[in-house]
Protein backbone atom coordinates (compact mmCIF):
# COMPACT_ATOMS: atom_id res chain seq x y z
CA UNK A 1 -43.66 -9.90 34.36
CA UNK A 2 -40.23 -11.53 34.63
CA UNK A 3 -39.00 -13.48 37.50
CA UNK A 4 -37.05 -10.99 39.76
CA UNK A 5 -33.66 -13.53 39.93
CA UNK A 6 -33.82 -13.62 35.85
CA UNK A 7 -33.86 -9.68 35.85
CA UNK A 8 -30.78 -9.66 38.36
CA UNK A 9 -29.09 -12.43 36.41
CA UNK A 10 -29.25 -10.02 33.13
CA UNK A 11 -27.99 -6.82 35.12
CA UNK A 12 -25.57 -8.77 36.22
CA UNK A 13 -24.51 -10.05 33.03
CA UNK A 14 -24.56 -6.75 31.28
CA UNK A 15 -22.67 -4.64 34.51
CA UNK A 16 -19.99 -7.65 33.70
CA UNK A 17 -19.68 -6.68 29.83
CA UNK A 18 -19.39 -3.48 30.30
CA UNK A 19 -16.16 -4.18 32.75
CA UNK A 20 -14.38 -6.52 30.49
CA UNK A 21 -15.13 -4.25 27.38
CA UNK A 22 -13.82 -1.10 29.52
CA UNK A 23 -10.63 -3.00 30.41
CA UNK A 24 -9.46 -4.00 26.81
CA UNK A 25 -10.26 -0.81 25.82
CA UNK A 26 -7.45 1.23 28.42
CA UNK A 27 -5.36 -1.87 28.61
CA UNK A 28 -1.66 -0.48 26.87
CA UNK A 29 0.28 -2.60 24.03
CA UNK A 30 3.29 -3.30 25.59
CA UNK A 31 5.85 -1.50 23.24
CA UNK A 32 8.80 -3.79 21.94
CA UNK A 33 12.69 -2.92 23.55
CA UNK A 34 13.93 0.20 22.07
CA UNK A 35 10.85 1.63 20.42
CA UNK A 36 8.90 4.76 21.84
CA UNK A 37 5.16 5.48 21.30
CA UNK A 38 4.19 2.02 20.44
CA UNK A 39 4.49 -0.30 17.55
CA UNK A 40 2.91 0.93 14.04
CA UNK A 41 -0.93 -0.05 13.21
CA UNK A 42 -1.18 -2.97 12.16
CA UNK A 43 2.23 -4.30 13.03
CA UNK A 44 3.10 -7.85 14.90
CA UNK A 45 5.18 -7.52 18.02
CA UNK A 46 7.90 -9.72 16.03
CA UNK A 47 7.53 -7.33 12.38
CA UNK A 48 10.27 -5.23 12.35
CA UNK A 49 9.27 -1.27 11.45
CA UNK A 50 9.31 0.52 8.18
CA UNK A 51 12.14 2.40 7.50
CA UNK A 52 12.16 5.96 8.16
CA UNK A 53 8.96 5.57 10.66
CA UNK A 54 8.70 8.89 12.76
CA UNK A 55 7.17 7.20 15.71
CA UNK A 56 9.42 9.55 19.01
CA UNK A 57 9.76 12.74 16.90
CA UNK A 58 6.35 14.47 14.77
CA UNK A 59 7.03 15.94 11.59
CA UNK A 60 6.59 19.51 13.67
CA UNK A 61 10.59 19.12 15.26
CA UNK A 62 8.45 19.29 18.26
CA UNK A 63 10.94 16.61 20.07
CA UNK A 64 10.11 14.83 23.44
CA UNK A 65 10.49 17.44 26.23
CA UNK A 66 8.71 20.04 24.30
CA UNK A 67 11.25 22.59 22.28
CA UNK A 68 11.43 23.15 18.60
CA UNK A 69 14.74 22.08 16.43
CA UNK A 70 15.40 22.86 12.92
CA UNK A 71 15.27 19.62 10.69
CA UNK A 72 18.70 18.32 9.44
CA UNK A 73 20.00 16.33 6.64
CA UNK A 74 18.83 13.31 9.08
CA UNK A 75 15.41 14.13 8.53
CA UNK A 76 15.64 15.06 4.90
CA UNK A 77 16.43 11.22 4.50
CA UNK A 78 13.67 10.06 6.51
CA UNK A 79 11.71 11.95 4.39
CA UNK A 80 10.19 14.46 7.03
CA UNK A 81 11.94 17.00 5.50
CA UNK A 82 12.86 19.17 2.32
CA UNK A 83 14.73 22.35 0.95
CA UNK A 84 12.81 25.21 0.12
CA UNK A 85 13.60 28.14 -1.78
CA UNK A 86 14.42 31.73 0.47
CA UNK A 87 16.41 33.65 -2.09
CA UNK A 88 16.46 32.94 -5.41
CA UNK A 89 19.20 35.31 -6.89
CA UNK A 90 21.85 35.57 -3.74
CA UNK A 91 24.50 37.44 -5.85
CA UNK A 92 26.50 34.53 -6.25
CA UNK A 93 28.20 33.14 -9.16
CA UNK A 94 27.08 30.04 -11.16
CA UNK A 95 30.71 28.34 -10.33
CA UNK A 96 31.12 26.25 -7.48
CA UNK A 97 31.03 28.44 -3.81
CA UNK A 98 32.47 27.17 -0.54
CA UNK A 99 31.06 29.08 2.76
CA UNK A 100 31.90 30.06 5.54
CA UNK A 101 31.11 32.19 8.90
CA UNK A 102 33.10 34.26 10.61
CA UNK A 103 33.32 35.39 14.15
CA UNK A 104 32.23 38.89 12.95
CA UNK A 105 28.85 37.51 11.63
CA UNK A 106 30.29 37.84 7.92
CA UNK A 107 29.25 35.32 5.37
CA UNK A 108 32.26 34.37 3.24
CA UNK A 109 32.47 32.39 -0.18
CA UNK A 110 35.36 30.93 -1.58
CA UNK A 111 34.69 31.05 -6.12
CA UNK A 112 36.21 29.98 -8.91
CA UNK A 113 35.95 33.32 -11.04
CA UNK A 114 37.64 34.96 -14.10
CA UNK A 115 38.09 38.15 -16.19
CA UNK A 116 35.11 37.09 -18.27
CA UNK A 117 33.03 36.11 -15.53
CA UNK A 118 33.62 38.65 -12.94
CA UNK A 119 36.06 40.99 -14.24
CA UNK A 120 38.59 39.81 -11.94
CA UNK A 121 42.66 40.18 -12.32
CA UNK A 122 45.50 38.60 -11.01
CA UNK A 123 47.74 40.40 -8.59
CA UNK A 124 50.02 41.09 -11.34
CA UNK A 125 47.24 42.80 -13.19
CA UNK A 126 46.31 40.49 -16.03
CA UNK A 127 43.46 39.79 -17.30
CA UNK A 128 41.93 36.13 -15.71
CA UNK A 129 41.41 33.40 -17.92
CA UNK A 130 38.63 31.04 -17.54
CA UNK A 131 37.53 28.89 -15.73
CA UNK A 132 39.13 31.61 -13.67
CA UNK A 133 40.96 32.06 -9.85
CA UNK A 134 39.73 32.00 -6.25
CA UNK A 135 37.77 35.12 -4.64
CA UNK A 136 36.16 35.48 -2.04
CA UNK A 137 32.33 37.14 -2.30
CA UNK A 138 30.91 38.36 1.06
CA UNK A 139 27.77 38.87 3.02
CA UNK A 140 26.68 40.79 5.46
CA UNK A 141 23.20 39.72 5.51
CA UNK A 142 23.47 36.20 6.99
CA UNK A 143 24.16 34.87 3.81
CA UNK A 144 20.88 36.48 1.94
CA UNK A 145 22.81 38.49 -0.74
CA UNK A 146 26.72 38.41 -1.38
CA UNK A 147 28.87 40.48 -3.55
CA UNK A 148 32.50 40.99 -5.01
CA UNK A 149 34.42 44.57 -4.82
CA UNK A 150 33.92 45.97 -8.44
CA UNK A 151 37.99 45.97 -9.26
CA UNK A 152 38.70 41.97 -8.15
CA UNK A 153 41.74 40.21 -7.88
CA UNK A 154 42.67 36.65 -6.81
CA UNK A 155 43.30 35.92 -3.56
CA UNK A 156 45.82 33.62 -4.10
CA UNK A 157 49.18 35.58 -4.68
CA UNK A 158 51.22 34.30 -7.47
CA UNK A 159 55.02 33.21 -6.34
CA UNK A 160 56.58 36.29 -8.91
CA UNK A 161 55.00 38.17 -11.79
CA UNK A 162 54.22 37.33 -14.17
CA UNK A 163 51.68 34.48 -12.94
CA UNK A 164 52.39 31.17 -14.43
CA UNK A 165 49.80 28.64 -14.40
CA UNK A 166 51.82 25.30 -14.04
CA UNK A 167 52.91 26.98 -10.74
CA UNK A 168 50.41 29.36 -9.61
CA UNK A 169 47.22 27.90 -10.87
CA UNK A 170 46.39 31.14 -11.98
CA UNK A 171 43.53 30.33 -14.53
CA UNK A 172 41.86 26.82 -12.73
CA UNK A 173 41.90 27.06 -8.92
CA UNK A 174 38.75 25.46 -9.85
CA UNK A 175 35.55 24.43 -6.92
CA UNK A 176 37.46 25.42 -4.30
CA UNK A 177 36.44 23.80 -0.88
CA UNK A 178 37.31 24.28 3.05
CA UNK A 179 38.22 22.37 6.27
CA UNK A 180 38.98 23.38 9.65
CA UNK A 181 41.57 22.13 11.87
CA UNK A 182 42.15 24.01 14.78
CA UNK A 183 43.78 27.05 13.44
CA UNK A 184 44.60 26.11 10.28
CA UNK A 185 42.36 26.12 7.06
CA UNK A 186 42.43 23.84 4.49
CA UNK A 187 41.39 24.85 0.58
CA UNK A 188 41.29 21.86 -1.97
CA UNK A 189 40.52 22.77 -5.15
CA UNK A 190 41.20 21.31 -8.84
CA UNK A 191 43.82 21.99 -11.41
CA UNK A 192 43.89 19.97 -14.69
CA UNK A 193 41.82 17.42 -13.23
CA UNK A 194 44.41 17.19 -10.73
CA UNK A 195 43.51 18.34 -6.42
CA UNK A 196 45.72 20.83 -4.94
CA UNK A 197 45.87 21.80 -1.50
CA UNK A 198 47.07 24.79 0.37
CA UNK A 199 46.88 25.83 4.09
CA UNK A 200 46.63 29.66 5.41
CA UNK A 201 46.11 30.93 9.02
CA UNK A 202 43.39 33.42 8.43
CA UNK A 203 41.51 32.51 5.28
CA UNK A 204 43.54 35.32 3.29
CA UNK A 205 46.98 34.43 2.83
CA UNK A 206 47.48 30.97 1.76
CA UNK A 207 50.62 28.60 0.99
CA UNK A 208 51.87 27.31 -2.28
CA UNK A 209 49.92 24.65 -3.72
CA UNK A 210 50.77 21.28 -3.87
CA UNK A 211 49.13 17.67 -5.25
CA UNK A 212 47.13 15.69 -3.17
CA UNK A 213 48.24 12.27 -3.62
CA UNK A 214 48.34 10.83 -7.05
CA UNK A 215 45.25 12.79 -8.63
CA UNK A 216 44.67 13.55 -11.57
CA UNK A 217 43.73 11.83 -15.35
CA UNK A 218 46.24 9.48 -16.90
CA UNK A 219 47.03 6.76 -19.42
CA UNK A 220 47.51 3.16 -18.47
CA UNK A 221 50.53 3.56 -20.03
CA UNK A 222 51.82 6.01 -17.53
CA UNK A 223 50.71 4.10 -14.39
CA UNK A 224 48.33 1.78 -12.97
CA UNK A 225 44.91 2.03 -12.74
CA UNK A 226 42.80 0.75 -10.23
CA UNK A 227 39.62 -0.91 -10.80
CA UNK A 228 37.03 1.80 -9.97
CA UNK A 229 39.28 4.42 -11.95
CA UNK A 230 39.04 3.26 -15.35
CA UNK A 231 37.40 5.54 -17.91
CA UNK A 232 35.05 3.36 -19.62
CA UNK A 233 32.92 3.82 -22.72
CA UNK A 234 30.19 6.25 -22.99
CA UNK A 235 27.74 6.39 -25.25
CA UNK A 236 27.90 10.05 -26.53
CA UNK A 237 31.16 11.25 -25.31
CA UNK A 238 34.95 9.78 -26.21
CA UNK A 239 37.59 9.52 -23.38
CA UNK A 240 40.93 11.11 -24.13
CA UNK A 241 42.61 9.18 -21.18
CA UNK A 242 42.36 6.10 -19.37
CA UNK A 243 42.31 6.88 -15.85
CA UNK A 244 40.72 9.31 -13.72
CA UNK A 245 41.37 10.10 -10.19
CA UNK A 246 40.65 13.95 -9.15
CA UNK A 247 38.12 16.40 -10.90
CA UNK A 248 35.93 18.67 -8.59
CA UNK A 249 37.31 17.99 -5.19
CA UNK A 250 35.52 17.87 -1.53
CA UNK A 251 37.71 18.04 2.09
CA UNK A 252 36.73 17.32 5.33
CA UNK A 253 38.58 16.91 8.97
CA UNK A 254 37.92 14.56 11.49
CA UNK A 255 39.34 13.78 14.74
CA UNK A 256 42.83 14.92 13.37
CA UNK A 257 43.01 13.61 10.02
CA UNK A 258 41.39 15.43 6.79
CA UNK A 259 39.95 13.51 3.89
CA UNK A 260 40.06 14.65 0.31
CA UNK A 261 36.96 13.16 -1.91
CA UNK A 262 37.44 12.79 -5.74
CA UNK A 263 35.86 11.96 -8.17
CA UNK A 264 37.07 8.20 -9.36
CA UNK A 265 37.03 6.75 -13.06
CA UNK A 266 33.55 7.26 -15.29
CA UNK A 267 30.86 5.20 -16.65
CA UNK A 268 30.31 3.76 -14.34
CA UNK A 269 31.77 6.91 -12.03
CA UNK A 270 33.17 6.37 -8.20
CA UNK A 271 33.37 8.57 -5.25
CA UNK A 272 36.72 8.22 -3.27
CA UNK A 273 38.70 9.49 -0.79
CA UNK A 274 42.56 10.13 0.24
CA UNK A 275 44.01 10.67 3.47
CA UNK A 276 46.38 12.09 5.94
CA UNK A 277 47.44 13.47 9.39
CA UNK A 278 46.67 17.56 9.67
CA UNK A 279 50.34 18.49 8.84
CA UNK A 280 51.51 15.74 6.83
CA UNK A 281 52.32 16.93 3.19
CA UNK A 282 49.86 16.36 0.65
CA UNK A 283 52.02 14.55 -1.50
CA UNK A 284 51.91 11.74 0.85
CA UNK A 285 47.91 11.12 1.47
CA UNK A 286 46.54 7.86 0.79
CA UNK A 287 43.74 6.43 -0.80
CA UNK A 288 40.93 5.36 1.32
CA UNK A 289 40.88 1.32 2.46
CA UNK A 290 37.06 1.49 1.85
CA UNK A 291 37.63 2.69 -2.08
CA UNK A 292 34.83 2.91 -3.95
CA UNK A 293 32.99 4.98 -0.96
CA UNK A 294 29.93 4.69 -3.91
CA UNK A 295 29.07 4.07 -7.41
CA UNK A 296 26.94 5.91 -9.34
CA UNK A 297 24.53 4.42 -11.96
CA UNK A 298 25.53 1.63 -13.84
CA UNK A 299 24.43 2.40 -17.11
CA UNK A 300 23.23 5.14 -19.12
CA UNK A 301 19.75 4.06 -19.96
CA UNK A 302 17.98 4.94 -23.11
CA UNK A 303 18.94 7.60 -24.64
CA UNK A 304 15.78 9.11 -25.70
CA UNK A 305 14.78 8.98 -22.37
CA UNK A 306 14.22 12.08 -20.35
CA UNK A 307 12.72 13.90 -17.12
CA UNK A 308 12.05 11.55 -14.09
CA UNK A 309 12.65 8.34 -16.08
CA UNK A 310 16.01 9.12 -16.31
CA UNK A 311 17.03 10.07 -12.83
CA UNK A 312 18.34 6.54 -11.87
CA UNK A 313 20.78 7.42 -14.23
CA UNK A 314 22.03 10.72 -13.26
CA UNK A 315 25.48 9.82 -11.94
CA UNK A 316 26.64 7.64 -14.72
CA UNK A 317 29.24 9.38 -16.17
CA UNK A 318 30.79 11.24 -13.47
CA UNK A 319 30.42 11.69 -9.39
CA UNK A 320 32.29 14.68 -7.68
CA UNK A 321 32.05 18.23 -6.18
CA UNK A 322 31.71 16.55 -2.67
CA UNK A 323 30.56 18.73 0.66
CA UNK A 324 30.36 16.13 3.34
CA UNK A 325 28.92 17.60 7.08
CA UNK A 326 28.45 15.16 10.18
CA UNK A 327 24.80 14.81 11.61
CA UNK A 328 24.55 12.49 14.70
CA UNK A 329 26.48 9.00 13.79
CA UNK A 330 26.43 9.98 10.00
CA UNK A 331 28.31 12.06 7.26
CA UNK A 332 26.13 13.17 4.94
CA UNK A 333 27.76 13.91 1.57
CA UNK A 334 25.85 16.17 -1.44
CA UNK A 335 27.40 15.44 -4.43
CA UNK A 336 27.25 16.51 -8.37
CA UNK A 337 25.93 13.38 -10.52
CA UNK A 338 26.31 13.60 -14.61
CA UNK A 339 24.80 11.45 -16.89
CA UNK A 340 26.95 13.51 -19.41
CA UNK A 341 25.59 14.77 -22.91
CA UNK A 342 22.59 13.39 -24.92
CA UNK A 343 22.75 12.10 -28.31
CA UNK A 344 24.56 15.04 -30.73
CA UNK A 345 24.96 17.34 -27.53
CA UNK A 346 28.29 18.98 -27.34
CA UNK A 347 29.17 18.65 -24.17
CA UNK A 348 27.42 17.36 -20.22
CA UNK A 349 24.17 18.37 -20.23
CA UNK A 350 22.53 16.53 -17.54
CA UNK A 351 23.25 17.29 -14.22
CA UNK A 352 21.90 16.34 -10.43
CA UNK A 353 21.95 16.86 -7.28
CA UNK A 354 22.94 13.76 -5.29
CA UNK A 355 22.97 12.84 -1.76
CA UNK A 356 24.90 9.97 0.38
CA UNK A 357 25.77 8.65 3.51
CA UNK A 358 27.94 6.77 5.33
CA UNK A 359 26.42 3.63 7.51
CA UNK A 360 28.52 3.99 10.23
CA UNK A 361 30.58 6.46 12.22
CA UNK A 362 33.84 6.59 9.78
CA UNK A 363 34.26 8.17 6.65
CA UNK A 364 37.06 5.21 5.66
CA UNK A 365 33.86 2.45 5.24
CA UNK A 366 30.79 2.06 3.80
CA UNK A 367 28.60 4.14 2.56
CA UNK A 368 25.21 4.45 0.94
CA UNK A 369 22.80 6.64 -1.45
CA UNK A 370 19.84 8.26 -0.79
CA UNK A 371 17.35 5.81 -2.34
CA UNK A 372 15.27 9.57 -4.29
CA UNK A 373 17.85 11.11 -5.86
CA UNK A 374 18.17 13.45 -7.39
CA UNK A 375 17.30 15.65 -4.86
CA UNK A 376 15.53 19.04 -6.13
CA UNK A 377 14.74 19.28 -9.94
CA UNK A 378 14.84 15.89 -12.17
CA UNK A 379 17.28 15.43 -15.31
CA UNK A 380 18.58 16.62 -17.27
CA UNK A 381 18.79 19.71 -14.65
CA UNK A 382 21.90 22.24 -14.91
CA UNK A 383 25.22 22.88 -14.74
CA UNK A 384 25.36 24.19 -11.46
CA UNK A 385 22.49 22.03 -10.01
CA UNK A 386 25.15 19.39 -8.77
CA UNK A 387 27.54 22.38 -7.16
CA UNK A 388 26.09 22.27 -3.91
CA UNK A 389 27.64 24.44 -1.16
CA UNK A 390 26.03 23.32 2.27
CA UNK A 391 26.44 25.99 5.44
CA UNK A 392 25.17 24.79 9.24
CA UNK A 393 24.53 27.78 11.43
CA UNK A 394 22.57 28.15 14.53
CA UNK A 395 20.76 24.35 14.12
CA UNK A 396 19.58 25.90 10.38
CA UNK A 397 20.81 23.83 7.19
CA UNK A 398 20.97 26.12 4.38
CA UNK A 399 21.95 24.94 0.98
CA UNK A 400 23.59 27.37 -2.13
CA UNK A 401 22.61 26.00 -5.56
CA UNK A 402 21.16 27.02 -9.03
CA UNK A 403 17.89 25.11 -9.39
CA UNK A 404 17.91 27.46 -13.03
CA UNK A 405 21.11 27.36 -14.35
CA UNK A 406 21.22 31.13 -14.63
CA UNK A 407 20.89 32.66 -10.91
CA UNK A 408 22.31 30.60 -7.23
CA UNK A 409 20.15 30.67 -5.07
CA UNK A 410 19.81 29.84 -0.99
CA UNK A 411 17.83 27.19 0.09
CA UNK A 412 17.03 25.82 3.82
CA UNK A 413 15.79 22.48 4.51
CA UNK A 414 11.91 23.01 6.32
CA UNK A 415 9.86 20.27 7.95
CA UNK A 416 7.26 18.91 5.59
């Protein structure tokens, strides 16, 4: 039998481990400045986190004082988000849409459409060529199905009749897009490479169209040529000019003054960016101090190379189509990418969807990519893949875009 101290001694011992083990267990890491929820397993206090870490917001949306938000384009980056397909023929047309809400509850959507296309006429009753003139298709649904009044005509009246296209655009008022400044509405679209811009009160009856800036595609010979507009060699496809500064347009206003994105030089392409004051004419924008915003690939890659492998190409040739929205301290720009054609193709044939950011606050600085593009199908995708029309309405982000290249469909971005 033991000794009676010896027995208290071990009780004693073991009531003591059972203490200190009790107290490391509940004891809290302290959390480093800044961070909520704690530091990620495994990680020093001194190791900074892994980008895109989730650690004060669950994948749910389910955010700190208990409600539910819809994920944005801030959370498709960080990778707790995606877009998922809702509708997959909306009515729309494969050409570039740009829409909008109205007070009514109306979804409208500014096309490019033609005669062959659509059946659609101009005011003076002609016949649209292609790629065609703005309409407008409509939706009543909240945006699940649009349509176009069987007998179609442009919206845009011409100046006299008969419509003449050096003046009234009449046959490319091509990817038209929209901005908002107080009571005024902006529409960019492209003409011959080149970005016009008009202005209109009530989304109907619009001004006569004039250049943005110095846009458009050029010779050397004609004028300078900056840098990041030069046209240089492709592979598979031979440049008729020099210079390129224009193409599929994208607009956006902020805090008075509205940007105009274009589409700058190819292989390697650019994304740029005029400016100027709401009311200034467009003639006198600007380009951008921060020009290049982005470059696209820098090379083509293999040519026999397809699918994923030849995604970090899928910009090469050109960048444009730009819809830029602002989410928190960021604006977050989907764009077309184009590798352009394949060996003996006769024309672009690989298309994506890209996305990009800016790093700070202001449009006029730096910006970045979003290190997975292309977003949503990989190359060589489709024509309309890249035309990406992006609508924010009640918290929801819902995307228009053929994932086919024969219907357009609505997507809406979904926690993962």
């Amino acid at each position: 039998m033991p000794a009676v101290g010896h027995t208290l001694s071990n009780v004693a011992r073991s009531l003591w481990l059972i203490f200190f083990l009790t107290a490391c267990l509940v004891r809290p890491t302290p959390a480093p400045d800044g961070e909520v929820g704690g530091r990620a397993p495994g990680a020093s206090a001194n190791q900074p986190q892994p980008a895109g870490l989730a650690t004060a917001e669950p994948a749910s949306g389910m955010t700190v004082d208990g409600t539910v938000r819809e994920p944005t384009l801030e959370d498709l980056w960080q990778g707790r988000a995606r877009f998922v397909t809702e509708v997959q023929d909306t009515g729309l047309p494969m050409g570039e849409s740009e829409t909008i809400v109205k007070p009514n509850g109306e979804w409208w959507s500014y096309v490019h459409a033609s005669w062959r296309s659509a059946g659609v006429r101009d005011l003076c009753a002609k016949p649209v060529d292609f790629p065609g003139c703005t309409v407008i298709y409509k939706s009543r649904d909240g945006g699940g199905s649009f349509s176009l009044p069987e007998k179609s005509t442009c919206l845009i009246k011409c100046l006299s009749c008969p419509c003449i296209s050096e003046r009234d655009h009449i046959d490319q008022q091509q990817y038209p897009r929209i901005a908002q400044v107080g009571n005024l509405i902006y529409m960019v679209y492209e003409y011959r490479a080149r970005v016009m811009l008009r202005t209109s009160a009530d989304g109907v009856n619009w001004s006569p169209g004039t250049q943005v800036g110095q846009t458009g595609i050029w010779n050397k010979w004609l004028r300078h040529c900056s840098p990041w507009e030069i046209i240089n060699k492709h592979p598979f496809a031979k440049p008729d000019f020099d210079c390129l500064a224009g193409a599929p347009p994208g607009i956006v206003a902020d805090r008075g003054v509205i940007y105009v994105f274009v589409g700058m030089g190819q292989n390697p392409a650019h994304m740029g960016c005029l400016f100027g004051s709401a009311g200034q004419p467009a003639s006198a924008f600007q380009p951008c101090n921060s020009n290049p915003l982005f470059t696209g690939a820098p090379a083509y890659g293999d040519y026999k190379t397809k699918g994923a492998d030849a995604n970090p190409y899928f910009d090469f040739r050109t960048i444009s189509s730009a819809r830029t929205v602002l989410v928190g301290e960021h604006f977050y720009m989907l764009y077309e990418g184009d590798r352009g054609p394949g060996l003996n193709d006769p024309g672009d044939t690989q298309f994506g969807l890209g996305l990009a950011r800016s790093r700070t606050r202001e449009i006029d600085g730096p910006w970045e990519k979003f290190p997975a593009n292309p977003l949503l199908t990989n190359l060589p995708g489709n024509i309309g893949l890249g035309h990406a029309d992006v609508v924010l309405s009640n918290g929801q982000t819902v995307l228009f875009t053929s994932l086919d290249g024969i219907t357009r469909s609505r997507l809406t971005l979904q926690w993962k």
